[in-house]
C-alpha atoms as a PDB file:
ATOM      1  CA  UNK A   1     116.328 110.760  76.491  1.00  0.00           C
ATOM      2  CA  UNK A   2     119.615 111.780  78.022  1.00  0.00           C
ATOM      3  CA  UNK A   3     117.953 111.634  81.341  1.00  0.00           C
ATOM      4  CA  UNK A   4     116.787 108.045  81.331  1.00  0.00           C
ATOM      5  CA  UNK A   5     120.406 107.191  79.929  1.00  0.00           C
ATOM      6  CA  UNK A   6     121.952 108.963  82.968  1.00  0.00           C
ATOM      7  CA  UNK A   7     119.564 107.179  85.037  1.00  0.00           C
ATOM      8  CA  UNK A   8     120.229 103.859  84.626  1.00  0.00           C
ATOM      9  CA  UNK A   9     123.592 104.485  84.779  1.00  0.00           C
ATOM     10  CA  UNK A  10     123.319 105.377  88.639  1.00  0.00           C
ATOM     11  CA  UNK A  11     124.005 103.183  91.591  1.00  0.00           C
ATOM     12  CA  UNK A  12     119.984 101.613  92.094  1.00  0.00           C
ATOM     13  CA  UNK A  13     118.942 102.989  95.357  1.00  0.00           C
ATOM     14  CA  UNK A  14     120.161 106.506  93.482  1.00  0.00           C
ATOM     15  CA  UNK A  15     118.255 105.145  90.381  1.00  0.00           C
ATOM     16  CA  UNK A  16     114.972 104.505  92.503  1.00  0.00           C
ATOM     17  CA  UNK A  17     115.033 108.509  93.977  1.00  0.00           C
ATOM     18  CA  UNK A  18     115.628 109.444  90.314  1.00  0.00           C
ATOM     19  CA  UNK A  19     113.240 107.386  88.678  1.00  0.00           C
ATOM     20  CA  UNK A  20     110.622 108.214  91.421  1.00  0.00           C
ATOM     21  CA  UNK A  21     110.874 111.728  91.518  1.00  0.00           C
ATOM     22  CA  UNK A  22     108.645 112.393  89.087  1.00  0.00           C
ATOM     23  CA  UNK A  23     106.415 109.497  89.791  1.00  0.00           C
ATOM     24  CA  UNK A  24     102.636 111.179  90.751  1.00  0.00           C
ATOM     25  CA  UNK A  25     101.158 113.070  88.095  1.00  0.00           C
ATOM     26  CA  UNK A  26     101.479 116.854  89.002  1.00  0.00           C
ATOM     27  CA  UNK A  27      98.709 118.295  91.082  1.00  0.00           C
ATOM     28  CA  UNK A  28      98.200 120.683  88.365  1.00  0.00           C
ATOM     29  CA  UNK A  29      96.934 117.767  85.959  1.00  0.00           C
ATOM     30  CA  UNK A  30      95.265 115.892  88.626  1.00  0.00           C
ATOM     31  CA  UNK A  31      93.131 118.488  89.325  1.00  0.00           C
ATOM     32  CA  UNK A  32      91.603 118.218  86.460  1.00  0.00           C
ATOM     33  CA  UNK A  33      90.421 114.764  87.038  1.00  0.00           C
ATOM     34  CA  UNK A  34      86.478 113.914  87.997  1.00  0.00           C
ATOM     35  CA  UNK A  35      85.676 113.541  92.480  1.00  0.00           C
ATOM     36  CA  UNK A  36      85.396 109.871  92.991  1.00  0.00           C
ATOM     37  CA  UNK A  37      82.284 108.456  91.959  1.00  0.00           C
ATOM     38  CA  UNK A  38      79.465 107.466  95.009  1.00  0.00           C
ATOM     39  CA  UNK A  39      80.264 104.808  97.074  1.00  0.00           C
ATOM     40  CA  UNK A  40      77.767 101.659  95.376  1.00  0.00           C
ATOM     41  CA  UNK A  41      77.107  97.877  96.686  1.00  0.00           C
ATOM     42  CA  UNK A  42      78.250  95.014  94.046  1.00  0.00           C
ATOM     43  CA  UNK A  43      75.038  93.666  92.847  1.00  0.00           C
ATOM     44  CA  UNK A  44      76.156  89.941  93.975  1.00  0.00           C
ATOM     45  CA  UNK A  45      79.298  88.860  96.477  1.00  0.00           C
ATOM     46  CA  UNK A  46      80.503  85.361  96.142  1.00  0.00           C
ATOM     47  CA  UNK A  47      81.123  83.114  99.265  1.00  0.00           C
ATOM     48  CA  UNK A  48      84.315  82.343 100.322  1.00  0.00           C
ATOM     49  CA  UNK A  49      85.718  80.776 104.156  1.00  0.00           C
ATOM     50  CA  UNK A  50      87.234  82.607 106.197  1.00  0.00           C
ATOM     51  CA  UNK A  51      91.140  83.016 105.653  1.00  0.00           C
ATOM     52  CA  UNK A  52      91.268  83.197 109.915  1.00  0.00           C
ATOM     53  CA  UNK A  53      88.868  81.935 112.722  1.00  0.00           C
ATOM     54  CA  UNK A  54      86.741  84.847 113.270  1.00  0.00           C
ATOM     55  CA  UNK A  55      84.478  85.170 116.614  1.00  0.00           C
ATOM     56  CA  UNK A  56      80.955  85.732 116.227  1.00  0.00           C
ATOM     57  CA  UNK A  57      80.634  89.035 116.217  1.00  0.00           C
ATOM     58  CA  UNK A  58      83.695  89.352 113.860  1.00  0.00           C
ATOM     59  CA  UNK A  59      81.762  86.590 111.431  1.00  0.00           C
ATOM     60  CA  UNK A  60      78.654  89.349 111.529  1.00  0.00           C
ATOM     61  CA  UNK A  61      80.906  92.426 111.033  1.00  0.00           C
ATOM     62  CA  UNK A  62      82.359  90.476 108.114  1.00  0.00           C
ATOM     63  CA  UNK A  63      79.297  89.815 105.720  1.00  0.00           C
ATOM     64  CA  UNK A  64      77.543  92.931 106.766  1.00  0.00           C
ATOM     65  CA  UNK A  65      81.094  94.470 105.057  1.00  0.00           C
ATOM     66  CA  UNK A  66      80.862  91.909 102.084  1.00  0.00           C
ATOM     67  CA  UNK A  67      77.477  93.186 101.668  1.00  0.00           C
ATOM     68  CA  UNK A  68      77.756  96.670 101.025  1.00  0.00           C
ATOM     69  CA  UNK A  69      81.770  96.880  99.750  1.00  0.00           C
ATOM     70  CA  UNK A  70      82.148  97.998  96.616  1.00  0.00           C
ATOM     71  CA  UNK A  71      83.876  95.763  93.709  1.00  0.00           C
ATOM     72  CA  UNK A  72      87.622  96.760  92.780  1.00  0.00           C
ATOM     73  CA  UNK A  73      87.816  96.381  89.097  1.00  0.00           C
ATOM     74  CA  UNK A  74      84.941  93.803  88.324  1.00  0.00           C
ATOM     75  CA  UNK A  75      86.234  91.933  91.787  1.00  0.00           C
ATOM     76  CA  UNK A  76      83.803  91.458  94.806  1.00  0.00           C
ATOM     77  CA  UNK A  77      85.765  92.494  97.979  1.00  0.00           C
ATOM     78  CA  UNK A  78      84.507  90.173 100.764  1.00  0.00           C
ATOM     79  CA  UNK A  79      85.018  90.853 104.463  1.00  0.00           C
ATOM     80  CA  UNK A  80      85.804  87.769 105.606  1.00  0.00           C
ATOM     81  CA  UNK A  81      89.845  88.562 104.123  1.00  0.00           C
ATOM     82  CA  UNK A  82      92.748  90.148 104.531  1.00  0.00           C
ATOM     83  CA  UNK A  83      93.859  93.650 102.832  1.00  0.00           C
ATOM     84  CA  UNK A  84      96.672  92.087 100.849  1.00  0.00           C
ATOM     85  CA  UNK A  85      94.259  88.815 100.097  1.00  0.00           C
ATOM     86  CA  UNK A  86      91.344  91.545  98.702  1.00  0.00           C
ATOM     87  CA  UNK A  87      94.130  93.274  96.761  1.00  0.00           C
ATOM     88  CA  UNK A  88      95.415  89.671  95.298  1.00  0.00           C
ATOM     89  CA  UNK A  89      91.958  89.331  94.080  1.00  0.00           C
ATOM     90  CA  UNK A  90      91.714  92.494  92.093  1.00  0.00           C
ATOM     91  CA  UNK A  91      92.581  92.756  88.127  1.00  0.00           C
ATOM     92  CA  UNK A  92      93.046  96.794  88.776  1.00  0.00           C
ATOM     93  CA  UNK A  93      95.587  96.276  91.911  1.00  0.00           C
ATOM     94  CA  UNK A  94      98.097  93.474  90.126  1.00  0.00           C
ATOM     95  CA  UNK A  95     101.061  95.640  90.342  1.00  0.00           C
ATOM     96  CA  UNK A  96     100.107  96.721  94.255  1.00  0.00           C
ATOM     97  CA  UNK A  97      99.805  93.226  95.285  1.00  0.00           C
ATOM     98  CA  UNK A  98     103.137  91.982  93.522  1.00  0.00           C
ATOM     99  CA  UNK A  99     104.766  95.548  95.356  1.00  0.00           C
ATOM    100  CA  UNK A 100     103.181  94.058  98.762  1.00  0.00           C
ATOM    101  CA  UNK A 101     104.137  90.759  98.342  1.00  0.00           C
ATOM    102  CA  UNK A 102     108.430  91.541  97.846  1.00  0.00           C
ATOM    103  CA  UNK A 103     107.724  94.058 100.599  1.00  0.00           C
ATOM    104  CA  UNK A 104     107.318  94.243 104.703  1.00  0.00           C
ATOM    105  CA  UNK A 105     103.955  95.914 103.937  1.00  0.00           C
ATOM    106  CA  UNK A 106     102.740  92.369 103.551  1.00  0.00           C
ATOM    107  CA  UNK A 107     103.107  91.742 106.958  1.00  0.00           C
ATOM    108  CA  UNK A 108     100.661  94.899 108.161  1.00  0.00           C
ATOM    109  CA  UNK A 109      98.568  93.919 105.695  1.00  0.00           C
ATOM    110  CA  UNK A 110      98.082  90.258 106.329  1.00  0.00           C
ATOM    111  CA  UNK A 111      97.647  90.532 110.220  1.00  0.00           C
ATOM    112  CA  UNK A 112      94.781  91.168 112.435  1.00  0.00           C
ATOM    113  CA  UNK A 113      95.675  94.953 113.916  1.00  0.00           C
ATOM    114  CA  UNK A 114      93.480  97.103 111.926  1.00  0.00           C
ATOM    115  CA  UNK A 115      95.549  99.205 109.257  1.00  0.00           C
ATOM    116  CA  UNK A 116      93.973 101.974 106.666  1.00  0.00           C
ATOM    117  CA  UNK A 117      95.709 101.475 102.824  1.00  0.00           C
ATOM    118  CA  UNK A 118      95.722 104.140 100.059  1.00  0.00           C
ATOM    119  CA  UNK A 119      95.882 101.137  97.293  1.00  0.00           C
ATOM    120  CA  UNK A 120      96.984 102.576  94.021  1.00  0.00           C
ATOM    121  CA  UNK A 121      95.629 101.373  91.199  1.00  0.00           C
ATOM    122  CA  UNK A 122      97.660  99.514  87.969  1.00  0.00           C
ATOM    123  CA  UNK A 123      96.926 102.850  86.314  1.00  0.00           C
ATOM    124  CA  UNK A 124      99.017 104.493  89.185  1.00  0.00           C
ATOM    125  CA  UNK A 125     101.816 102.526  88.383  1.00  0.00           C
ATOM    126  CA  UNK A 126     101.941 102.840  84.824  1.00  0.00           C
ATOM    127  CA  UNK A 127     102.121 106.839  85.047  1.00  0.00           C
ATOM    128  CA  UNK A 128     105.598 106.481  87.074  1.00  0.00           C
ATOM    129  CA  UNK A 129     108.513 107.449  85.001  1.00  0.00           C
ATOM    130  CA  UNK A 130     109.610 104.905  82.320  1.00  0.00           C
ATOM    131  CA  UNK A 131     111.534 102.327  84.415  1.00  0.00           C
ATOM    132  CA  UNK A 132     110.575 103.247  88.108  1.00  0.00           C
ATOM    133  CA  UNK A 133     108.847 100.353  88.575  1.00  0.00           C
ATOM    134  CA  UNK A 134     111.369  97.523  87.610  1.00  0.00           C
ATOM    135  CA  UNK A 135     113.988  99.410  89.609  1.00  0.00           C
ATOM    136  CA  UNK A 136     111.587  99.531  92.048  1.00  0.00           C
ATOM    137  CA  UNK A 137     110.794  96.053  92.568  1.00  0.00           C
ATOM    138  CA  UNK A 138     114.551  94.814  91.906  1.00  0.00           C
ATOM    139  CA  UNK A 139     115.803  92.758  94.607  1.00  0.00           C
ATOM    140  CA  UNK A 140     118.685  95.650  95.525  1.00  0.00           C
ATOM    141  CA  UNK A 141     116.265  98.222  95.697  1.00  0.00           C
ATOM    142  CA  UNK A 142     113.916  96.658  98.292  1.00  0.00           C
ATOM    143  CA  UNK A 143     114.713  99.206 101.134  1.00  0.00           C
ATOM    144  CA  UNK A 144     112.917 101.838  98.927  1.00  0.00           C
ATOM    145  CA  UNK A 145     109.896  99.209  98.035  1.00  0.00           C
ATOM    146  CA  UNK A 146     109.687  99.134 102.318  1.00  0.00           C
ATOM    147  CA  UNK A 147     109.603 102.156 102.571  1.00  0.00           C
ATOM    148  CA  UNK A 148     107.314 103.575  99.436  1.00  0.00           C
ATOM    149  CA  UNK A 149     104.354 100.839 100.521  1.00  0.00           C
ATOM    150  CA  UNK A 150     104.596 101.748 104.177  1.00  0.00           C
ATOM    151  CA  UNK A 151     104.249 105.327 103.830  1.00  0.00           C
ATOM    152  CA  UNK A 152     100.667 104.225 101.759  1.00  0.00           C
ATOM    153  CA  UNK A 153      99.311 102.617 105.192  1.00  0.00           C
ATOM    154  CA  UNK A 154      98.002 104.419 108.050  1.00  0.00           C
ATOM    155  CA  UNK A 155      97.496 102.361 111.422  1.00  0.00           C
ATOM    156  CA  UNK A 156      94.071 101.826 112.333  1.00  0.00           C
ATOM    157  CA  UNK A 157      90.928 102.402 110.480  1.00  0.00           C
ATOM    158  CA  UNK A 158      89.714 105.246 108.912  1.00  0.00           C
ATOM    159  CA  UNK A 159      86.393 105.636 106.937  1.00  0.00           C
ATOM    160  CA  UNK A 160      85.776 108.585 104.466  1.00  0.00           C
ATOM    161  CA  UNK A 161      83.774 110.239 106.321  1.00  0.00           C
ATOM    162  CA  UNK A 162      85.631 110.097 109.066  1.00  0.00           C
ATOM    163  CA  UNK A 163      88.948 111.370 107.131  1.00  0.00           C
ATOM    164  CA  UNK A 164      86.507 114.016 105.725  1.00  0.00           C
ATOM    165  CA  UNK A 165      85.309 114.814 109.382  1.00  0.00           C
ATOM    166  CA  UNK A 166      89.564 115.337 110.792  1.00  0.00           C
ATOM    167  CA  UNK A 167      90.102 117.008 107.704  1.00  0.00           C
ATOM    168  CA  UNK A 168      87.343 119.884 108.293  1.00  0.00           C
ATOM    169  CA  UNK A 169      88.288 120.066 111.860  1.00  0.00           C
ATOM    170  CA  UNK A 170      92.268 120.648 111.314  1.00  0.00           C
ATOM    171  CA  UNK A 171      90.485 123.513 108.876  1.00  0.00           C
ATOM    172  CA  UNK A 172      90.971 122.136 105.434  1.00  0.00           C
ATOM    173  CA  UNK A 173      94.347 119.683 105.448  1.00  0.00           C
ATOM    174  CA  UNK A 174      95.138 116.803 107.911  1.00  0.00           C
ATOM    175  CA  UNK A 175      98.226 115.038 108.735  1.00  0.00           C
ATOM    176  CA  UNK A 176      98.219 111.314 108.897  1.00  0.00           C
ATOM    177  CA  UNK A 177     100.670 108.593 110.524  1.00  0.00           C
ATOM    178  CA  UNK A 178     101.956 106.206 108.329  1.00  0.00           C
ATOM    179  CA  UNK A 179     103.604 102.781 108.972  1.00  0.00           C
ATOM    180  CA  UNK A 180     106.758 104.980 106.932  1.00  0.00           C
ATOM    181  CA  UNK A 181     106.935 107.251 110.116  1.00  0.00           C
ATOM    182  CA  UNK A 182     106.803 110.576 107.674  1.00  0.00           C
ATOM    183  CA  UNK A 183     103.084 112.055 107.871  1.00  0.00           C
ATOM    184  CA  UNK A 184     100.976 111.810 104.834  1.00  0.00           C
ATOM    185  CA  UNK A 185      98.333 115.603 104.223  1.00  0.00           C
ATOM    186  CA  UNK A 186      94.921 114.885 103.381  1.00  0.00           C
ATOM    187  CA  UNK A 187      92.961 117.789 102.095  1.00  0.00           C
ATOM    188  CA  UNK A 188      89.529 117.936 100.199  1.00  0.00           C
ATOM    189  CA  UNK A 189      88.592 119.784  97.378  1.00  0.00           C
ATOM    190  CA  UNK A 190      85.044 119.392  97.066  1.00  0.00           C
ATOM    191  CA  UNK A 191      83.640 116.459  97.425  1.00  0.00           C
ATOM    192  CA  UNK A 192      87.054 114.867  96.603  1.00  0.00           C
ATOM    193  CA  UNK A 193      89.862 113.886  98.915  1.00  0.00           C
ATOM    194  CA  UNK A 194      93.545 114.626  97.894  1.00  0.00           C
ATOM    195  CA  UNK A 195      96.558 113.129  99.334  1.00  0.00           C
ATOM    196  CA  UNK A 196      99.602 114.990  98.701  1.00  0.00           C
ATOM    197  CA  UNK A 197     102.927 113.548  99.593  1.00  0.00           C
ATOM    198  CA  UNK A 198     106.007 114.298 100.477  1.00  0.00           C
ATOM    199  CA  UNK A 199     107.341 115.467  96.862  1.00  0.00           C
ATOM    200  CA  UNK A 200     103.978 117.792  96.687  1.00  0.00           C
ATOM    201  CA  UNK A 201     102.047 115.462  94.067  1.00  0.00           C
ATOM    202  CA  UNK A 202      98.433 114.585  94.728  1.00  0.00           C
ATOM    203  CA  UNK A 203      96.621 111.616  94.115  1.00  0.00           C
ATOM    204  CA  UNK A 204      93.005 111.130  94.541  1.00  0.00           C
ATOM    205  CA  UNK A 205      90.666 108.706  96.286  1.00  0.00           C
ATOM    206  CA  UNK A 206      88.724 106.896  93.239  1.00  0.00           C
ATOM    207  CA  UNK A 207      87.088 104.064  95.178  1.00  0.00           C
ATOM    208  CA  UNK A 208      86.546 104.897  99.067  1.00  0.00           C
ATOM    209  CA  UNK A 209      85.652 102.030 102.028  1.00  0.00           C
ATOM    210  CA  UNK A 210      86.577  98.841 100.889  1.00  0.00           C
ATOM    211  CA  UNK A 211      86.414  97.090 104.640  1.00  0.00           C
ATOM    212  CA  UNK A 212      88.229  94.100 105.057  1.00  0.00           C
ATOM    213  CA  UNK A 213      88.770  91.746 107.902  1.00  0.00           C
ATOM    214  CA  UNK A 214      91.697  93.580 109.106  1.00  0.00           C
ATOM    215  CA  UNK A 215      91.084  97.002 108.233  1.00  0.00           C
ATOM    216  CA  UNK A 216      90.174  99.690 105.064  1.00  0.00           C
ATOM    217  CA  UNK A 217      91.427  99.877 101.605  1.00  0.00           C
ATOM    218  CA  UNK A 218      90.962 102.988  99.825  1.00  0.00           C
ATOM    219  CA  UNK A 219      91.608 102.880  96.334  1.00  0.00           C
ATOM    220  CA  UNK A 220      93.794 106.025  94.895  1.00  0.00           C
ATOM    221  CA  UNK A 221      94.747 107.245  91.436  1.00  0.00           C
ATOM    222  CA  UNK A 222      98.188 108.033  91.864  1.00  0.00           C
ATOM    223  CA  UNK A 223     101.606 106.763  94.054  1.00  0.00           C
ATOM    224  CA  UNK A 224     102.690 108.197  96.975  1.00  0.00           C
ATOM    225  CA  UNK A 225     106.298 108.634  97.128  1.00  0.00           C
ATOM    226  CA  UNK A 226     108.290 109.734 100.637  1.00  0.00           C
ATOM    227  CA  UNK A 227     111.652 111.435 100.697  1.00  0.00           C
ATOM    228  CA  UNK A 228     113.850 108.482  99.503  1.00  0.00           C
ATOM    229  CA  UNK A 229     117.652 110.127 100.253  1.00  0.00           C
END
């Protein structure tokens, strides 16, 4: 209790780094947690228009995606959208897409240069320490909200298997580019993948290859938090 008092007592960029430094569940209980399930097909995709004029073979590359993407929390992801338009759509990702809204990661997210996002779920969100995410999201704090979405977005696409492939090839653990500019480790552990970021907590990919118009949403089970100050 003294620690939450001393907390909110601090300047809020300095409240952010406090409140987020315990934000990921430690690797030692994630562990513990079940590999992903198989990537499945929704049984039926609703149509929608195109949110952007799409060339033929774009239109083609779209509802072949629609047709095999899996649903994100009851929601059929078509790939006729954006990333951040798929993630408004989604009961499970209500707290990402309000994060990517107030942040620049909307802008990544809503244009056409292919970008790969680590989407954490609502469940994420509610295991950050009590208060991290209204500090978060307050208007003063919004350098930190740039720079905690960025570092979950990697540019250009990147399928599981192909993140499985670079991770066996760099011998077990990969470093990826984000939008951030701090490198992101991949590692697998079984037939898991495990991000671990920059404050050594892991988070797992639940729902893998969710292709949108504009890239690849990978759904994790935890928040990925850079070096803040």
């Amino acid at each position: 209790m003294a620690r939450r008092s001393i907390r909110l007592a601090l300047p809020p960029l300095a409240g952010v780094i406090a409140a987020l430094a315990g934000c990921s569940q430690p690797a030692t209980e994630v562990a513990r947690t079940a590999p992903p399930p198989p990537l499945t097909a929704p049984q039926s995709t609703p149509s929608a228009s195109a949110p952007t004029q799409l060339t033929a073979a774009e239109a083609r590359a779209a509802a072949a995606a629609t047709a095999i993407n899996p649903a994100v929390g009851g929601a059929a992801m078509l790939g006729t959208r954006t990333i951040a338009e798929n993630c408004a759509t989604a009961p499970n990702l209500r707290m990402l897409s309000r994060a990517i809204g107030l942040s620049k990661a909307r802008e990544p997210l809503s244009a056409r240069a292919p970008v790969t996002i680590f989407a954490p779920t609502d469940a994420a969100f509610h295991r950050l320490a009590p208060g991290a995410v209204n500090q978060l999201l307050a208007p003063a704090n919004r350098p930190a909200l740039d720079r905690v979405m960025s570092y979950h977005i990697v540019p250009g696409t990147i399928t599981l298997e192909q993140l499985r492939g670079r991770i066996n090839a760099a011998g077990g653990s990969v470093q990826l580019p984000t939008v951030a500019g701090v490198p992101l480790t991949a590692t697998s552990e079984g037939q898991a993948i495990a991000l671990i970021d920059a404050n050594g907590s892991k988070s797992y990919v639940e729902t893998p290859d969710v292709q949108q118009v504009n890239g690849i949403v990978h759904v994790v089970n935890g928040v990925l938090v850079p070096q803040l100050g």
